[in-house]
C-alpha atoms as a PDB file:
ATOM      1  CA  UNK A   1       3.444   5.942 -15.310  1.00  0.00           C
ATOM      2  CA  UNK A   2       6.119   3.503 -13.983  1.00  0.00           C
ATOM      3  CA  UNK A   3       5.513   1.120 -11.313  1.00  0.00           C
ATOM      4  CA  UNK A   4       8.358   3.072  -9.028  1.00  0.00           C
ATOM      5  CA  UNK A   5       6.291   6.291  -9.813  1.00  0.00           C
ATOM      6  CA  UNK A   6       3.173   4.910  -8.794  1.00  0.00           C
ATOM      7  CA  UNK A   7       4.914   3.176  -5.682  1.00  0.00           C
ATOM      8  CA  UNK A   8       6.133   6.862  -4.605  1.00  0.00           C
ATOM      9  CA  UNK A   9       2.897   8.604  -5.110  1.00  0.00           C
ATOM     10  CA  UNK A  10       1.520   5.575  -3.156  1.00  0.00           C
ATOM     11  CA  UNK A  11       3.910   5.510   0.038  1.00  0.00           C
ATOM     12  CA  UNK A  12       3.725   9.730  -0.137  1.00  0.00           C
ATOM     13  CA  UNK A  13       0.180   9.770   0.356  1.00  0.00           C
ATOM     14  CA  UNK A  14       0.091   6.819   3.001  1.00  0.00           C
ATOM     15  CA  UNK A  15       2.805   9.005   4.950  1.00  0.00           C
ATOM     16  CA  UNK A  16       0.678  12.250   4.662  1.00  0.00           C
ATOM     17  CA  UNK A  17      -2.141  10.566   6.339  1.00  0.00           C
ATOM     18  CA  UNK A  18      -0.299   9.320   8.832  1.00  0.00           C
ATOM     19  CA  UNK A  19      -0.773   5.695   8.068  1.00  0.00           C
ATOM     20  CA  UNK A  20       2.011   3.760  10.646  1.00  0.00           C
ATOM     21  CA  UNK A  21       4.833   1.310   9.669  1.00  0.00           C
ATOM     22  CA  UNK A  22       4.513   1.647   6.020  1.00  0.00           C
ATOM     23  CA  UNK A  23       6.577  -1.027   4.379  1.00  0.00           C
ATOM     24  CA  UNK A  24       6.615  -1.585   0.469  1.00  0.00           C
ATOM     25  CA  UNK A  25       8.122  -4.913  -0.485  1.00  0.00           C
ATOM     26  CA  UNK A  26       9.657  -5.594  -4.111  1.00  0.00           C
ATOM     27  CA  UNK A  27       8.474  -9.188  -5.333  1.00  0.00           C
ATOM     28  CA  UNK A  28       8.987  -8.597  -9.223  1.00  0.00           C
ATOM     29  CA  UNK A  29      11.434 -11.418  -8.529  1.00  0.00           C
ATOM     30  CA  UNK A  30       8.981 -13.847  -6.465  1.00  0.00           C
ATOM     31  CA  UNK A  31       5.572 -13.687  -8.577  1.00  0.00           C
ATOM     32  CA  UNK A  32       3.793 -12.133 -11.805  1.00  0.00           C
ATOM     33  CA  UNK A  33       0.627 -10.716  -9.937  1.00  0.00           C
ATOM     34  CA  UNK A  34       2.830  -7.040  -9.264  1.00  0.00           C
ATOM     35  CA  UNK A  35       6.052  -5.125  -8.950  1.00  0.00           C
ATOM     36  CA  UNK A  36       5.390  -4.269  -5.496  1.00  0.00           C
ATOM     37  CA  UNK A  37       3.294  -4.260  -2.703  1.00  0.00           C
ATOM     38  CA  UNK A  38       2.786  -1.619  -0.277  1.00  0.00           C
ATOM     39  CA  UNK A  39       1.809  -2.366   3.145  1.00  0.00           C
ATOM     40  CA  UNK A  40       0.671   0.538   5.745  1.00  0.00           C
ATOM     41  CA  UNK A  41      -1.507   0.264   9.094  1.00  0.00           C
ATOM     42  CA  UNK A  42      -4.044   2.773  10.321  1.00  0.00           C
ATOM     43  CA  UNK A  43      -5.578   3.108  13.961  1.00  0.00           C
ATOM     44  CA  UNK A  44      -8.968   3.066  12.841  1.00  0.00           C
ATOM     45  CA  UNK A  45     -11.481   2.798  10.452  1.00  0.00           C
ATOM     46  CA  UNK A  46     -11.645   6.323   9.977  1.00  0.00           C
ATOM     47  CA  UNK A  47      -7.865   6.459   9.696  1.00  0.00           C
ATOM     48  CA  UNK A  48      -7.929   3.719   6.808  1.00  0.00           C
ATOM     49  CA  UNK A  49     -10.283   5.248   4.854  1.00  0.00           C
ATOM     50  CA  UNK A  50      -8.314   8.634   4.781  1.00  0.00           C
ATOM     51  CA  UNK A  51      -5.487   7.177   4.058  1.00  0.00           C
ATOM     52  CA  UNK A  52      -7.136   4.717   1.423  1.00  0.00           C
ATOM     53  CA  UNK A  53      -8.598   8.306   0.088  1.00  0.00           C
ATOM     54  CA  UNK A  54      -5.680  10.021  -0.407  1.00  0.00           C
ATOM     55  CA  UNK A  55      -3.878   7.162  -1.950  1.00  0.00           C
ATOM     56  CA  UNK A  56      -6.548   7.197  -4.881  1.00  0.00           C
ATOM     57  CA  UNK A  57      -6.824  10.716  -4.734  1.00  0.00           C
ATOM     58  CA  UNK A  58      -3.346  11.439  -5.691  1.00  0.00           C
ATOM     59  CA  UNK A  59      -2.821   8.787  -8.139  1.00  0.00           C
ATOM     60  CA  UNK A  60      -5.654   9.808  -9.872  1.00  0.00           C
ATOM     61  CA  UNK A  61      -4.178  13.462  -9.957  1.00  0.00           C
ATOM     62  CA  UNK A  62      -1.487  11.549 -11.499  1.00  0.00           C
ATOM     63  CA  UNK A  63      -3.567   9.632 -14.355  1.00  0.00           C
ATOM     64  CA  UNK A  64      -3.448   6.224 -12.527  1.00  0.00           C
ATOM     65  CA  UNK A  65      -6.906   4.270 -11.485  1.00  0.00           C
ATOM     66  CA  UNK A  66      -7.064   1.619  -9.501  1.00  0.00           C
ATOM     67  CA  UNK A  67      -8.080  -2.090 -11.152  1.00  0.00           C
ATOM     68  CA  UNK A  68     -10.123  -2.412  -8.314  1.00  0.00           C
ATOM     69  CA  UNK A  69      -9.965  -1.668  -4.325  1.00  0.00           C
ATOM     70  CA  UNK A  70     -11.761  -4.414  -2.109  1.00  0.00           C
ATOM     71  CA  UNK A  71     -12.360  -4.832   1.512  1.00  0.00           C
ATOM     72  CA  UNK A  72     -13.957  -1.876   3.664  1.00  0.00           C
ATOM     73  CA  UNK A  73     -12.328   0.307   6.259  1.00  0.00           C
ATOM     74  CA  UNK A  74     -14.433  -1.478   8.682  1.00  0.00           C
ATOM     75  CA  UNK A  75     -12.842  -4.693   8.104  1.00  0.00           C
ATOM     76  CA  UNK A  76      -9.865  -3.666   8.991  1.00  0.00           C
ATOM     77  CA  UNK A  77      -8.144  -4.094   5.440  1.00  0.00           C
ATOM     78  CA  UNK A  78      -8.308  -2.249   2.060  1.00  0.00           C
ATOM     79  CA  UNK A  79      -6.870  -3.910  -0.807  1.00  0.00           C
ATOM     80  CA  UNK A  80      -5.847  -1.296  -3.455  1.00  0.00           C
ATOM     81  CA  UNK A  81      -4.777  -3.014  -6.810  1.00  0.00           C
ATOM     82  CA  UNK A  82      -3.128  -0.518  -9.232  1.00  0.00           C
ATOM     83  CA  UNK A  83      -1.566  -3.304 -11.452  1.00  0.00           C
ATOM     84  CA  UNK A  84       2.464  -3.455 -11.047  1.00  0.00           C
ATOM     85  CA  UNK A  85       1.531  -2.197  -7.440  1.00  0.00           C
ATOM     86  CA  UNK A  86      -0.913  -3.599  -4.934  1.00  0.00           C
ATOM     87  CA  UNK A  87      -1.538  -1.542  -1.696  1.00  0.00           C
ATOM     88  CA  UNK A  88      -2.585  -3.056   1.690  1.00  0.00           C
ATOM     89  CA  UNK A  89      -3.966  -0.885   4.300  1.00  0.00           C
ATOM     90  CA  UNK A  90      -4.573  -2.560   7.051  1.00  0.00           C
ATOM     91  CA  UNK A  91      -5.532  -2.137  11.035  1.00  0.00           C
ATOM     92  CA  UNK A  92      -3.078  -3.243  13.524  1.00  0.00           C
ATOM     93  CA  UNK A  93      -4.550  -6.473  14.710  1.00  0.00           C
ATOM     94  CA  UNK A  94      -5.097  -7.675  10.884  1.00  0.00           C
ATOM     95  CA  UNK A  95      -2.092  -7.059  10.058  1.00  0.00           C
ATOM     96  CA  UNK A  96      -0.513  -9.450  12.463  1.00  0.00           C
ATOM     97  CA  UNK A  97      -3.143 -11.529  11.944  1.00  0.00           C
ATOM     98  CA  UNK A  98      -2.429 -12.119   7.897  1.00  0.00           C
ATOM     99  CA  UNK A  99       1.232 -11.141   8.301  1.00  0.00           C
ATOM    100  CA  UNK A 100       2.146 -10.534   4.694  1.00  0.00           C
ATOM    101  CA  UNK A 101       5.684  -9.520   5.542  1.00  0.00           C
ATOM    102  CA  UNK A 102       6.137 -12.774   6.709  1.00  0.00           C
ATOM    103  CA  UNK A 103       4.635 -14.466   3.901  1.00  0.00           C
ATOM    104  CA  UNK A 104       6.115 -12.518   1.367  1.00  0.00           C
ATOM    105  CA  UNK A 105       9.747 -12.451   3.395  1.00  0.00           C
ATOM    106  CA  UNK A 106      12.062 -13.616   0.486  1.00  0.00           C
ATOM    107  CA  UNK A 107      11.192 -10.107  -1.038  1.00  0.00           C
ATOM    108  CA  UNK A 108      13.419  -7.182  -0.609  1.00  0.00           C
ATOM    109  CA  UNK A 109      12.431  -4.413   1.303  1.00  0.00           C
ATOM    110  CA  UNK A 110      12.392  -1.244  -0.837  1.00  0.00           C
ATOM    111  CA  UNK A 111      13.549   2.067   1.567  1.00  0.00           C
ATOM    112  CA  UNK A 112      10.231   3.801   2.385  1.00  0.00           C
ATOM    113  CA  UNK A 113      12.678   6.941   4.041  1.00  0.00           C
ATOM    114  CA  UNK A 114      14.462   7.476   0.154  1.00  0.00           C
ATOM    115  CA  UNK A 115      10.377   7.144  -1.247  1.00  0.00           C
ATOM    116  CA  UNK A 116       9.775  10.239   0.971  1.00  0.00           C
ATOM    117  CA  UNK A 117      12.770  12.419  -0.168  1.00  0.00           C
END
């Protein structure tokens, strides 16, 4: 499966849980560690973990595992490494807190709306 396939599946299934302000940034141009990173926020901790559960249900459907996911819900950040993409899920407050957008700001934005077609 391609990186942009896996990306799709990724930002689909972050979108069908309702996961807010889901951004995916394309650094294959800044770093080696991945193709892309997905970043999404959920209200809670029950939030996060659904939408951390769908992600890795549906890429599984699709034959893709995850490397390895780290952080609990309860933290208020998931870390979901699929290889060529890395998934963030993060709550609000964490999320400003960290601020990977801003870290990571010489990276394109890749259209989230033309994911979801």
């Amino acid at each position: 499966m391609t990186p942009n396939e896996i990306l799709k599946i990724a930002v689909k299934a972050a979108d069908s849980k309702m996961a807010a302000d889901i951004e995916a940034l394309d650094i294959r141009e800044l770093t080696t560690i991945a193709d892309y990173f997905v970043i999404c926020t959920g209200s809670s901790p029950a939030q996060i973990r659904a939408v951390t559960e769908e992600i890795e249900r549906k890429l599984k459907e699709a034959g893709v595992m995850p490397l390895s996911v780290e952080g609990l819900q309860a933290s208020g950040w998931v870390l979901m490494d699929y290889g060529d993409v890395v998934i963030h899920v993060f709550r609000k407050e964490t999320r400003e807190f960290y601020a990977i957008e801003r870290l990571w700001n010489d990276a394109p934005h890749v259209n989230v709306e033309e994911l979801l077609k």
